[in-house]
Protein backbone atom coordinates (compact mmCIF):
# COMPACT_ATOMS: atom_id res chain seq x y z
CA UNK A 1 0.00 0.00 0.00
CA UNK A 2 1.35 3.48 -1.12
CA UNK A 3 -0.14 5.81 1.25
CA UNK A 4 0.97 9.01 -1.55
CA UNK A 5 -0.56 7.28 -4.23
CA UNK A 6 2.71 6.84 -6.13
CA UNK A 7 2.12 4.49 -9.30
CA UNK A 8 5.86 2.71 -10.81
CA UNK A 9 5.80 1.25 -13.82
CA UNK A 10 8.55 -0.62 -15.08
CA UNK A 11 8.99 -1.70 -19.25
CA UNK A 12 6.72 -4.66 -19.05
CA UNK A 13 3.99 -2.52 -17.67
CA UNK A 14 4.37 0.63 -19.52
CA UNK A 15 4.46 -1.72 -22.49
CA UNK A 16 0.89 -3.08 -21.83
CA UNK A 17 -0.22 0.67 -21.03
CA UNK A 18 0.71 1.61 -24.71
CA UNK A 19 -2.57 0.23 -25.75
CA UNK A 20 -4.86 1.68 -23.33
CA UNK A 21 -3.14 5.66 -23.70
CA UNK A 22 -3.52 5.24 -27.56
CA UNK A 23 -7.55 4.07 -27.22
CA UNK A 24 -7.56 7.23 -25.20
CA UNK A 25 -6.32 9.66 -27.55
CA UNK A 26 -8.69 8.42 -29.93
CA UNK A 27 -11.39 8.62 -27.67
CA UNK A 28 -10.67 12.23 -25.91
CA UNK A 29 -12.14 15.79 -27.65
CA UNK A 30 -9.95 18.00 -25.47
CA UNK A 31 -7.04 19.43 -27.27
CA UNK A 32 -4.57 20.13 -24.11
CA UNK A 33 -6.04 16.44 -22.62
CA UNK A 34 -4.36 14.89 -26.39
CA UNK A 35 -1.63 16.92 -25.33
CA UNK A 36 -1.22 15.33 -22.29
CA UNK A 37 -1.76 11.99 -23.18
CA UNK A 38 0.41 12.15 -26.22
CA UNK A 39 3.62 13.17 -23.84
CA UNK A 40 2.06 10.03 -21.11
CA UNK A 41 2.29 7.91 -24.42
CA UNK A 42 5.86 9.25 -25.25
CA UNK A 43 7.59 8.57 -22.04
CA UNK A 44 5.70 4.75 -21.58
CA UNK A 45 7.60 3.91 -24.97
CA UNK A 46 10.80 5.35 -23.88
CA UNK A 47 10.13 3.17 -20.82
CA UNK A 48 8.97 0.14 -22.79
CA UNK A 49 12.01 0.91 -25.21
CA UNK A 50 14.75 0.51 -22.50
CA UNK A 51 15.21 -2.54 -20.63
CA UNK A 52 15.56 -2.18 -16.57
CA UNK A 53 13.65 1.32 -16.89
CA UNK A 54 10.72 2.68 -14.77
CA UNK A 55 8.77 5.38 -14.43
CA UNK A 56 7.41 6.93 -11.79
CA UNK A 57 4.69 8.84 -11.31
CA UNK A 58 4.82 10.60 -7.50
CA UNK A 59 1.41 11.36 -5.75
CA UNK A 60 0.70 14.47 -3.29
């Protein structure tokens, strides 16, 4: 249990994310929410791209 609601990824996991973020930007009418998701998409295939990587994502 992360009590700051980090999430970690590693390569295998950002890998099976790349999916799910490009359903989204299909799916989203927002301009600056494409944005966003377009750089989320970006760094999960750097992740997915480099063996031993993670990403994490810190929580407030």
């Amino acid at each position: 249990m992360d009590p700051y609601g980090d999430t970690l990824f590693n390569e295998q996991e950002a890998q099976a994310a790349l999916p799910e973020a490009a359903e989204l930007i299909e799916r989203c009418t927002d301009a600056s929410q494409k944005a966003a998701l377009r750089d989320l998409a970006a760094l999960l295939e750097r992740c997915a791209a480099t063996p031993g990587s993670y990403l994490w994502f810190m929580g407030d």
